[in-house]
N, C-alpha and C. Protein backbone atom coordinates (compact mmCIF):
# COMPACT_ATOMS: atom_id res chain seq x y z
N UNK A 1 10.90 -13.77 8.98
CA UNK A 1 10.03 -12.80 9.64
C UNK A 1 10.58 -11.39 9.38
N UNK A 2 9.68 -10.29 8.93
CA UNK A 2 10.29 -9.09 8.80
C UNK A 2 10.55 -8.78 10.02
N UNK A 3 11.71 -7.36 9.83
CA UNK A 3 12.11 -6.70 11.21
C UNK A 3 11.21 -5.73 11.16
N UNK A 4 11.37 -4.84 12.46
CA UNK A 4 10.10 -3.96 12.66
C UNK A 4 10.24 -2.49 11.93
N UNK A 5 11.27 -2.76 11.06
CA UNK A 5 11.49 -1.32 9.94
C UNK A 5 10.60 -1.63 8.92
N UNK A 6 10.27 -3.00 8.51
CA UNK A 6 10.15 -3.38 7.27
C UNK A 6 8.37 -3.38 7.44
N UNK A 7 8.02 -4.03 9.04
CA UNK A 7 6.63 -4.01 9.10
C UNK A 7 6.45 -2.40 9.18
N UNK A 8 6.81 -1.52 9.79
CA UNK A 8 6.36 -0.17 9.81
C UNK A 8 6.36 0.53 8.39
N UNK A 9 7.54 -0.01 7.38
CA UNK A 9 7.47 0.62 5.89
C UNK A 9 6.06 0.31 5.41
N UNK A 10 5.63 -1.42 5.31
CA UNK A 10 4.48 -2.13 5.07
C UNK A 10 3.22 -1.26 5.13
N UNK A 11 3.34 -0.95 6.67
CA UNK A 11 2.42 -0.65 7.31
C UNK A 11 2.13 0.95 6.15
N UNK A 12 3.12 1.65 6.19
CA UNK A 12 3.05 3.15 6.07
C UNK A 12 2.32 3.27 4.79
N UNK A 13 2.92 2.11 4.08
CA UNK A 13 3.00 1.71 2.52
C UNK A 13 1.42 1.26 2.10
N UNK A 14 0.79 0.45 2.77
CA UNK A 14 -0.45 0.07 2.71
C UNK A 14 -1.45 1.68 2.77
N UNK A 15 -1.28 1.80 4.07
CA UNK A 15 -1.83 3.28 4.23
C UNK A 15 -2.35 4.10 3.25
N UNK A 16 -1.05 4.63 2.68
CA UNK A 16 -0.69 5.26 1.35
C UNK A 16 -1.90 5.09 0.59
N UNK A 17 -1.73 3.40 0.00
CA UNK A 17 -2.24 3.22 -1.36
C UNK A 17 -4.04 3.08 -0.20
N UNK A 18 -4.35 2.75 0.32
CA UNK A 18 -5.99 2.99 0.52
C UNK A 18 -5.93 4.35 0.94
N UNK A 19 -5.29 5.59 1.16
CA UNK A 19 -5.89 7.14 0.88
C UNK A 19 -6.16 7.32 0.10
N UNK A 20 -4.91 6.82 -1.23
CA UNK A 20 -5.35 7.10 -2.88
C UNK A 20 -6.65 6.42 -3.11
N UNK A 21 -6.39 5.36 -2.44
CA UNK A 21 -8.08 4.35 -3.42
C UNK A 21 -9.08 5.83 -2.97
N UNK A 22 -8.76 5.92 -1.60
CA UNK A 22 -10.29 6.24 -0.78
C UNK A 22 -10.18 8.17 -1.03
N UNK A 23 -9.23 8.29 -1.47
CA UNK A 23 -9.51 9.89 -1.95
C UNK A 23 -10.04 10.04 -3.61
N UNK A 24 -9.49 8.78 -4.82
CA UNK A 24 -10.21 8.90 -5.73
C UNK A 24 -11.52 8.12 -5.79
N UNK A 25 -11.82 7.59 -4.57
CA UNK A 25 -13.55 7.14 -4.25
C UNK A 25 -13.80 5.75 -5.15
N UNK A 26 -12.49 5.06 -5.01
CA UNK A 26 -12.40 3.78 -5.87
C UNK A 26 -12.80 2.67 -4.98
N UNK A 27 -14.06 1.57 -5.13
CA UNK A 27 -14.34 0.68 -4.22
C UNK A 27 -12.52 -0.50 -4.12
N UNK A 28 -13.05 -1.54 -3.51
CA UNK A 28 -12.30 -2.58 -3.58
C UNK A 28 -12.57 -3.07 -4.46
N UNK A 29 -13.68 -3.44 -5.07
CA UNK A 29 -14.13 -4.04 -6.43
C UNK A 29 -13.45 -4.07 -7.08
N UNK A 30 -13.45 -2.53 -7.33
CA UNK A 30 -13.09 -1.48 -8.74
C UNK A 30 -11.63 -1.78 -9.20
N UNK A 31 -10.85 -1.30 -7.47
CA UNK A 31 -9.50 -1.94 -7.56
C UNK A 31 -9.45 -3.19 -8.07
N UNK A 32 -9.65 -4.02 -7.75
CA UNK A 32 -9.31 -5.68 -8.03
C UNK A 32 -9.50 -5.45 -9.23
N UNK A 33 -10.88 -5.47 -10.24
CA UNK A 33 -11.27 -5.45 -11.21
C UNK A 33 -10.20 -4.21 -12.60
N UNK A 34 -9.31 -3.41 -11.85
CA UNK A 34 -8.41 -2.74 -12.67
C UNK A 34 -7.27 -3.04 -12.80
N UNK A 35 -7.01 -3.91 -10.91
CA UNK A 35 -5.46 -4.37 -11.01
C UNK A 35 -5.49 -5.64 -11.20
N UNK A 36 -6.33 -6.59 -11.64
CA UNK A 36 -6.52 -8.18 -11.56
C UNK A 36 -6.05 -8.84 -10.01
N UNK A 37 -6.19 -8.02 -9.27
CA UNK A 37 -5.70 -8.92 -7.51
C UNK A 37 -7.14 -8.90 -7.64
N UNK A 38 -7.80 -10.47 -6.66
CA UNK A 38 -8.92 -10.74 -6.30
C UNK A 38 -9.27 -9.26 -4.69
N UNK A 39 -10.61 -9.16 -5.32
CA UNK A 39 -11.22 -8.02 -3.93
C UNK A 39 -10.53 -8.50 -2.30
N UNK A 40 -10.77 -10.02 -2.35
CA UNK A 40 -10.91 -10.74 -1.08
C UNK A 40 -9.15 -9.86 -0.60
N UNK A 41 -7.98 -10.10 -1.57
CA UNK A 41 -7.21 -10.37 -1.31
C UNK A 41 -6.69 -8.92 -0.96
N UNK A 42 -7.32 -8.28 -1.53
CA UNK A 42 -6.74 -6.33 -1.27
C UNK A 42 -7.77 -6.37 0.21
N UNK A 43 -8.35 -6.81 0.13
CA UNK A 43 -9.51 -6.71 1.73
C UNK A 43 -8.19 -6.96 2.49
N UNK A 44 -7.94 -8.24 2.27
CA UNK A 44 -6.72 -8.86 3.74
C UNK A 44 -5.33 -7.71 3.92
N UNK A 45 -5.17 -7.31 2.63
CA UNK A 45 -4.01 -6.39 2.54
C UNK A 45 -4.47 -5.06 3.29
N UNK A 46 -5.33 -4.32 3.24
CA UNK A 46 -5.63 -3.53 4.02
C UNK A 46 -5.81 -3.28 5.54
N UNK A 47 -6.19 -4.73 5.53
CA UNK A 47 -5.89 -5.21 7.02
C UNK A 47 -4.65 -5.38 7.64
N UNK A 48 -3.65 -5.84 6.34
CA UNK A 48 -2.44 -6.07 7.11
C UNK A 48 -2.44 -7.30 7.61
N UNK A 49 -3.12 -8.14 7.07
CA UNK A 49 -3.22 -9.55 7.30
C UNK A 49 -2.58 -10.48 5.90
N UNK A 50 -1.93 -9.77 4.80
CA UNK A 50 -1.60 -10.29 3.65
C UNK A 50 -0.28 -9.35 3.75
N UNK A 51 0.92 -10.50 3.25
CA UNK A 51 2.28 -9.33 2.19
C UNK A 51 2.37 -9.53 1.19
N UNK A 52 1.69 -8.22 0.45
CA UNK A 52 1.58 -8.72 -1.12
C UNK A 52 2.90 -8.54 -1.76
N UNK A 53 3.17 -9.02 -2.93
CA UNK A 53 4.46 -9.71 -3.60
C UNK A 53 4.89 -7.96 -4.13
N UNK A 54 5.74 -7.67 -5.19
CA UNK A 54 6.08 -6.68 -5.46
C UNK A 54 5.50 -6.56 -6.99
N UNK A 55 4.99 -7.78 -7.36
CA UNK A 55 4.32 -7.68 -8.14
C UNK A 55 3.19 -6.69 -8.31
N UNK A 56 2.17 -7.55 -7.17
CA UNK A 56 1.14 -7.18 -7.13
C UNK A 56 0.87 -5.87 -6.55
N UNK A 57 2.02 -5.36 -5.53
CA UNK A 57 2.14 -3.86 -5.79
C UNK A 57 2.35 -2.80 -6.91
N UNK A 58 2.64 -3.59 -7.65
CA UNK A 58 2.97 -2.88 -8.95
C UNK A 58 2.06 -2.54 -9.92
N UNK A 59 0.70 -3.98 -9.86
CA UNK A 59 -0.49 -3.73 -10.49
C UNK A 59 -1.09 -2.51 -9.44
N UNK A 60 -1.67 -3.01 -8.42
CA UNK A 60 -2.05 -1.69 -7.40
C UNK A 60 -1.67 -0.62 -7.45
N UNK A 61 -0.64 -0.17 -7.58
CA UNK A 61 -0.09 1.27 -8.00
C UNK A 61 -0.35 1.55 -9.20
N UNK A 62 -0.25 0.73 -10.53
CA UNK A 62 -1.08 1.14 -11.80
C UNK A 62 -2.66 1.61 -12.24
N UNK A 63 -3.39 0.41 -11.35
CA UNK A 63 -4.60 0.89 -11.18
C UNK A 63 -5.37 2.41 -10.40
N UNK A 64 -3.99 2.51 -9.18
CA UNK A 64 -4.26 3.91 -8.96
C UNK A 64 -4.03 5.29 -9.76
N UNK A 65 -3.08 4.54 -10.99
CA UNK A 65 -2.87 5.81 -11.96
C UNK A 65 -1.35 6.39 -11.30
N UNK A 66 -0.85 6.04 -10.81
CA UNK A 66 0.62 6.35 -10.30
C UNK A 66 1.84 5.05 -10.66
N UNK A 67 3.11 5.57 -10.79
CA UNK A 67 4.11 4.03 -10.44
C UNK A 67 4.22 3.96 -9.19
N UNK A 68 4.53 2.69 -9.36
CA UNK A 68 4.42 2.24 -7.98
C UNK A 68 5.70 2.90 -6.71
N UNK A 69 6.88 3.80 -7.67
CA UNK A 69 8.03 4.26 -6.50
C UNK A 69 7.35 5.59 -6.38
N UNK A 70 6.08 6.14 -6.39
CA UNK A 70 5.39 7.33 -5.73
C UNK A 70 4.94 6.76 -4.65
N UNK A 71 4.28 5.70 -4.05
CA UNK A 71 4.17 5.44 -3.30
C UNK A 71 4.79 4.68 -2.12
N UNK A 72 6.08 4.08 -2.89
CA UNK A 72 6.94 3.58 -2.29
C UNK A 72 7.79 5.12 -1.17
N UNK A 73 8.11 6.19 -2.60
CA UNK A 73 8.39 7.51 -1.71
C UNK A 73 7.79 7.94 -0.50
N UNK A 74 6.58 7.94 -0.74
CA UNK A 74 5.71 8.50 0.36
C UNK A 74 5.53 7.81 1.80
N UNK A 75 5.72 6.35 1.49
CA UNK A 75 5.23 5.84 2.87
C UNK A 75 6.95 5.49 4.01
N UNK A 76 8.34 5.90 2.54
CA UNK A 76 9.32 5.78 2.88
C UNK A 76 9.51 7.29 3.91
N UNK A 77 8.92 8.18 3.53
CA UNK A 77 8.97 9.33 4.00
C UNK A 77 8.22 9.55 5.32
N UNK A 78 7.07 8.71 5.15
CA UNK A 78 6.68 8.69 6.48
C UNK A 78 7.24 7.92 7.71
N UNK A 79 7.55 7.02 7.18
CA UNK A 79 8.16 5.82 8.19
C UNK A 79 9.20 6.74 9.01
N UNK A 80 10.27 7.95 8.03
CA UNK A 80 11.52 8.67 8.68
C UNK A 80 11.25 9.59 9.30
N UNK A 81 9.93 10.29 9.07
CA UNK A 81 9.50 11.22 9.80
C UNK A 81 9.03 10.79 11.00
N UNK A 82 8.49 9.64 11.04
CA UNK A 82 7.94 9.06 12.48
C UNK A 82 9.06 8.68 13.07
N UNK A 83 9.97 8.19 12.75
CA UNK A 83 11.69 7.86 13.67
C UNK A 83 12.51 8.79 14.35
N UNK A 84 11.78 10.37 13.25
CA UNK A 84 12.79 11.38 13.99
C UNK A 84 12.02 11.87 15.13
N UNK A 85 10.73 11.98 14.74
CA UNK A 85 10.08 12.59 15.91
C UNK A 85 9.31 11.75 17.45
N UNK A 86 10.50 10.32 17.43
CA UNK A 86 10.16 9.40 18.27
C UNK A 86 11.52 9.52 18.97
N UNK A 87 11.97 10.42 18.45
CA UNK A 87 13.59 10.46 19.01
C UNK A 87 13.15 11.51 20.30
């Protein structure tokens, strides 16, 4: 079972990559159909009802046109910013 650093990274991390989808106006389709993950399965991931492998983060971050440690940065950055200002 993850600890609750790892679900909040997850969490931050998911986030991330559906702003990018949903700021370059990319369906779920589109995604699946660029990164080969089935639609169904980026659906559950968005939900946070799936932990996708590091693989398949890796296609997902390609299809967004980024590597995948830009987004790894970003949601790492958020996760620390939310810790300090919970202090």
């Amino acid at each position: 079972m993850p600890s609750k650093d790892a679900d909040a990274f997850l969490e931050a991390l998911v986030k991330v990559m559906l702003e990018a989808r949903q700021r370059q106006k990319i369906s779920q389709e589109s995604w699946a159909t660029a990164s080969g993950i089935d639609r169904a399965s980026i659906s559950r991931l968005e939900r946070l009802e799936r932990i996708p492998s590091i693989l398949a983060l890796y296609d997902l971050a390609k299809a967004l046109g980024s590597p995948l440690h830009v987004f790894v940065e970003k949601a790492h950055k958020s996760v620390a910013d939310t810790k300090k200002t919970s202090k």
